[in-house]
N, C-alpha and C. Protein backbone atom coordinates (compact mmCIF):
# COMPACT_ATOMS: atom_id res chain seq x y z
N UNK A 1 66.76 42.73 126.85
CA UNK A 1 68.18 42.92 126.99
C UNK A 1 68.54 42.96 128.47
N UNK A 2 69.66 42.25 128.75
CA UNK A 2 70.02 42.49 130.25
C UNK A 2 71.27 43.24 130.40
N UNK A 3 71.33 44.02 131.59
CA UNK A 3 72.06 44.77 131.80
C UNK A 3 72.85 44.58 132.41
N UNK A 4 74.45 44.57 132.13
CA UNK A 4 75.47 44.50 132.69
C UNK A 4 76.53 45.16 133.20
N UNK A 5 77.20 45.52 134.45
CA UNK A 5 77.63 46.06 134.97
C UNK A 5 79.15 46.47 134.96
N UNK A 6 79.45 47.33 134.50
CA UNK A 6 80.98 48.24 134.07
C UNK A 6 81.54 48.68 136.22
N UNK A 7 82.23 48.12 136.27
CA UNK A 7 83.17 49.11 137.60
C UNK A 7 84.88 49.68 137.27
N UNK A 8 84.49 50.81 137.77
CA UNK A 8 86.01 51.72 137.63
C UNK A 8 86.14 52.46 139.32
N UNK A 9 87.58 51.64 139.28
CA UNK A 9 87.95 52.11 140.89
C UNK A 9 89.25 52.73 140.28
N UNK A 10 88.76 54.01 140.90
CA UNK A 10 90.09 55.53 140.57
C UNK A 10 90.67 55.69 141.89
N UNK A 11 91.75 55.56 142.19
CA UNK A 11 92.82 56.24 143.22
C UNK A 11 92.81 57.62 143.12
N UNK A 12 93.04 58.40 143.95
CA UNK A 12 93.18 59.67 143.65
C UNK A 12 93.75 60.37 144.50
N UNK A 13 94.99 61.72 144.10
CA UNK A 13 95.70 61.65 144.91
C UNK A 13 95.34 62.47 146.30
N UNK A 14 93.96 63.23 145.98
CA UNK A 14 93.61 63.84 147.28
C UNK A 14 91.77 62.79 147.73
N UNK A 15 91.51 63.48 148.41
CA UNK A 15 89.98 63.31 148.69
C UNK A 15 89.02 63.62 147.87
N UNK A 16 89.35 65.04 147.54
CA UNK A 16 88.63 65.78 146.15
C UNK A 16 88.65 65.34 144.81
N UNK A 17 87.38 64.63 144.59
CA UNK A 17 86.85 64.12 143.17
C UNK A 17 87.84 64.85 141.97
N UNK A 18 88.42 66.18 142.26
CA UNK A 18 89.16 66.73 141.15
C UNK A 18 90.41 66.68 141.10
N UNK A 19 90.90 65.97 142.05
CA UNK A 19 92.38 65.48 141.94
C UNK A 19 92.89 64.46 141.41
N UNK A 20 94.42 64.29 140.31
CA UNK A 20 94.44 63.76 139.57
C UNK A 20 94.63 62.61 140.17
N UNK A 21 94.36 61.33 139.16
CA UNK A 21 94.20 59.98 138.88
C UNK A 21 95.56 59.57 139.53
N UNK A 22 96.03 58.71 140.04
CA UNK A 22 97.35 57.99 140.74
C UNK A 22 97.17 56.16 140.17
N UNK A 23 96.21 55.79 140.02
CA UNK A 23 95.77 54.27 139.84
C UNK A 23 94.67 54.16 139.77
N UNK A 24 94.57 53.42 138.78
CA UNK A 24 92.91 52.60 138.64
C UNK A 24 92.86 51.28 138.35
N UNK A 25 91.65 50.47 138.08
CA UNK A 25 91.19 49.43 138.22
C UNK A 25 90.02 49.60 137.14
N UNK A 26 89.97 48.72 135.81
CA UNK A 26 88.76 48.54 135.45
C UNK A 26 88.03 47.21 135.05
N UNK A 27 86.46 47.00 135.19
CA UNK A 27 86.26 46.10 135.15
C UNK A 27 85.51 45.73 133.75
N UNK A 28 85.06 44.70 133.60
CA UNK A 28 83.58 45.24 132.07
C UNK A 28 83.06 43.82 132.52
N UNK A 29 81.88 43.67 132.90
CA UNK A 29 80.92 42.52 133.08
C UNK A 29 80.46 41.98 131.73
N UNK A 30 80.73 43.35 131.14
CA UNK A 30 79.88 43.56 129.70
C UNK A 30 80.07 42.05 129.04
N UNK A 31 81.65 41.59 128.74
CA UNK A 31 82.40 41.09 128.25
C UNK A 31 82.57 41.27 126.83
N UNK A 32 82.47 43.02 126.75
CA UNK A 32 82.92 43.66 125.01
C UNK A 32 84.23 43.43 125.34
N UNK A 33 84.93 43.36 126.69
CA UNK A 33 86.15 43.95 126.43
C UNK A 33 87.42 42.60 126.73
N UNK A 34 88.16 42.28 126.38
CA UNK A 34 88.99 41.19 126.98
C UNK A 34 90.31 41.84 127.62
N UNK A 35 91.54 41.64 128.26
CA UNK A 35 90.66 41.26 130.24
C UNK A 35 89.95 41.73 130.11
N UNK A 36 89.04 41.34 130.94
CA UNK A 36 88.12 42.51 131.85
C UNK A 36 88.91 43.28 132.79
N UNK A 37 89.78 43.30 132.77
CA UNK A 37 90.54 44.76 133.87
C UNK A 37 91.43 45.31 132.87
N UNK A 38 91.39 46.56 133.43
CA UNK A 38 92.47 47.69 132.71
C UNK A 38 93.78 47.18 132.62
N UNK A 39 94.83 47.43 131.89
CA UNK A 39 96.17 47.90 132.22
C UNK A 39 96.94 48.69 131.28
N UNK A 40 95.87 49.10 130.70
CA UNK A 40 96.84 50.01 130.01
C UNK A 40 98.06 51.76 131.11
N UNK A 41 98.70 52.13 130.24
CA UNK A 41 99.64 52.94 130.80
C UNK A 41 98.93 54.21 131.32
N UNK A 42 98.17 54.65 130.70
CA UNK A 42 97.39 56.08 131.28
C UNK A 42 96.13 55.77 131.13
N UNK A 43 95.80 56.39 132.39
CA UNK A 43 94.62 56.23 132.98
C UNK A 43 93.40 56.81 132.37
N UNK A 44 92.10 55.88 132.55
CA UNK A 44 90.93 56.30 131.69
C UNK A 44 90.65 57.23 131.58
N UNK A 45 90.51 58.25 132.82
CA UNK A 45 90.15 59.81 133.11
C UNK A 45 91.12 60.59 133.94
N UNK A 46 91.48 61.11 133.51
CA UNK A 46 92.87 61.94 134.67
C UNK A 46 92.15 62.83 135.99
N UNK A 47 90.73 62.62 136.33
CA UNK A 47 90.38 63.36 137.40
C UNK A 47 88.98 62.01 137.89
N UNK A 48 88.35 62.24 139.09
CA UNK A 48 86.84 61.73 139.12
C UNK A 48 86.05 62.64 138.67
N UNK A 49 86.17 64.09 138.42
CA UNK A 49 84.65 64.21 137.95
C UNK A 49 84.72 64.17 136.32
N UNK A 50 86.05 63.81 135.76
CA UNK A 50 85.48 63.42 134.59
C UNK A 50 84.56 62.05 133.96
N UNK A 51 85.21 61.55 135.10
CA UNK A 51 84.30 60.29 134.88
C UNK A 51 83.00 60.23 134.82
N UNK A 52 82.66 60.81 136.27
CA UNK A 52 80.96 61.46 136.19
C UNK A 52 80.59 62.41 134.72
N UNK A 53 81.25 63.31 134.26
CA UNK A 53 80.70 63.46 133.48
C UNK A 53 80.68 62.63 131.98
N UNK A 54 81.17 61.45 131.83
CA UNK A 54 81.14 60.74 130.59
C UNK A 54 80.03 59.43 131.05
N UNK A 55 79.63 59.75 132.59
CA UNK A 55 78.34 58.74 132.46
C UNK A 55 78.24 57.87 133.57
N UNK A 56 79.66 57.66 134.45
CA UNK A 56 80.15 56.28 135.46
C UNK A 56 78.80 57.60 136.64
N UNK A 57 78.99 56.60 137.40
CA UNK A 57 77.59 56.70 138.54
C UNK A 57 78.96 56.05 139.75
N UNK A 58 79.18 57.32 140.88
CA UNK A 58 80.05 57.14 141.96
C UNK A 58 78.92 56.22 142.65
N UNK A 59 79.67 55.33 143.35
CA UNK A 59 78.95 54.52 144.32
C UNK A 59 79.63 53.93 145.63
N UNK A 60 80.49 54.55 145.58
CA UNK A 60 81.52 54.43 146.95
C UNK A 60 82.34 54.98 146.86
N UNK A 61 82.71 55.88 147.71
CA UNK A 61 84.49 56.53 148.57
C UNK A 61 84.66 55.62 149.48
N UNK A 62 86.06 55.74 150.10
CA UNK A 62 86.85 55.38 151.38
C UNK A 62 86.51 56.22 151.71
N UNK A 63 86.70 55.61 153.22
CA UNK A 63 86.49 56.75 154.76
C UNK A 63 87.67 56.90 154.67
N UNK A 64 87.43 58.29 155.23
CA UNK A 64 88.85 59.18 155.54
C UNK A 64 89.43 59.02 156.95
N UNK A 65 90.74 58.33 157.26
CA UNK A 65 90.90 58.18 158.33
C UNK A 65 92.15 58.49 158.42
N UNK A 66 92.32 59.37 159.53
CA UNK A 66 93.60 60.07 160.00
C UNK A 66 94.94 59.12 160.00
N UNK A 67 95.87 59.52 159.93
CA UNK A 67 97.65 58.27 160.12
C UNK A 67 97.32 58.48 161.09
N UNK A 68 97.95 57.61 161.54
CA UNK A 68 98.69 57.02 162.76
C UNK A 68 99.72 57.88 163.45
N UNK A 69 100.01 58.46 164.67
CA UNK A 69 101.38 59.15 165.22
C UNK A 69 102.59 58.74 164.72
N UNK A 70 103.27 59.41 164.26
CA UNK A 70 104.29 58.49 163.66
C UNK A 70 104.43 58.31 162.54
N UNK A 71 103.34 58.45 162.06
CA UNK A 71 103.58 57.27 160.59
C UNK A 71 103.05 58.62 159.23
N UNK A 72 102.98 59.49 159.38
CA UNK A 72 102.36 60.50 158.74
C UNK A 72 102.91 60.46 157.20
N UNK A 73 104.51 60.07 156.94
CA UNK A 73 104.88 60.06 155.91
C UNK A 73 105.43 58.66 155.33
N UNK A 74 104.91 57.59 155.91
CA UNK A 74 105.33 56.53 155.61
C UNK A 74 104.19 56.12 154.19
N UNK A 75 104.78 54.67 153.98
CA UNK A 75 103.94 54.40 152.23
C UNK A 75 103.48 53.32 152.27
N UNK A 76 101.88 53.21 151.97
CA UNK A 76 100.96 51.92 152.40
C UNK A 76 100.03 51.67 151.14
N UNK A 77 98.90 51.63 151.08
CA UNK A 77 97.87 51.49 150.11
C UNK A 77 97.70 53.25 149.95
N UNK A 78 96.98 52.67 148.61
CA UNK A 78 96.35 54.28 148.26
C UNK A 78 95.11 54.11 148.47
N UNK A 79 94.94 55.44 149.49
CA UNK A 79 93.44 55.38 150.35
C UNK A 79 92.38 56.80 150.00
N UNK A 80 92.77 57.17 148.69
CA UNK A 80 91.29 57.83 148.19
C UNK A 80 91.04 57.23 147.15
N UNK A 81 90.36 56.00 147.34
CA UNK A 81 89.78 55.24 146.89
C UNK A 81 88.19 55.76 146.02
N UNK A 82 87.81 55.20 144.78
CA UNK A 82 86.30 56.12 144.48
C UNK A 82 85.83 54.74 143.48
N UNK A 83 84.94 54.11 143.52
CA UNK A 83 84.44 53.53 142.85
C UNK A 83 82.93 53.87 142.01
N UNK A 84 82.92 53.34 140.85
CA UNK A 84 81.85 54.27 139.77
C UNK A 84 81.42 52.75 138.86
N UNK A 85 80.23 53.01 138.66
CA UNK A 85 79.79 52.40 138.06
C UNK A 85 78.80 52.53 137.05
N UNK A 86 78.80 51.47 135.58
CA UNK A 86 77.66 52.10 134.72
C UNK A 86 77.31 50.74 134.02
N UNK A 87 75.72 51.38 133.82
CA UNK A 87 75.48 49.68 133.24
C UNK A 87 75.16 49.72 131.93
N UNK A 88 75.70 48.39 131.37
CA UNK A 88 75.26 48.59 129.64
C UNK A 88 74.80 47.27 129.51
């Protein structure tokens, strides 16, 4: 059997794995699923460590990088980024 690779990229609204969900992204290599990306309306897990605990394997954060002078309350990408992955 070969193993294929599931990715879930969670937005989140702080840094902390326990802050709630803002956007995600999902993928399925698997191809159980058709798209292969999410869109449904609410989100798979409303936190990151629930995810960890139903099995996804974190494998990247964003670096945390300070605004800009100026720009502290302005609106750009969402940058607590967490990507997880699991293989089936």
């Amino acid at each position: 059997m070969t193993l294929r690779q599931q990715v879930l990229v969670l937005y989140l609204s702080t840094s902390a794995l326990d802050s709630p969900v803002v956007g995600w992204s999902r993928y399925d290599g698997t191809g159980a699923t058709r798209p292969t990306t999410g869109d449904s309306d609410e989100p798979p897990y409303s936190d990151g460590l629930e995810a960890l605990k139903d099995g996804w394997r974190l494998f990247q954060v964003s670096p945390l990088l300070p605004p800009q002078a100026g720009a502290e309350y302005g609106t750009s990408f969402l940058k607590h980024e967490f990507f997880f992955e699991k293989l089936s």
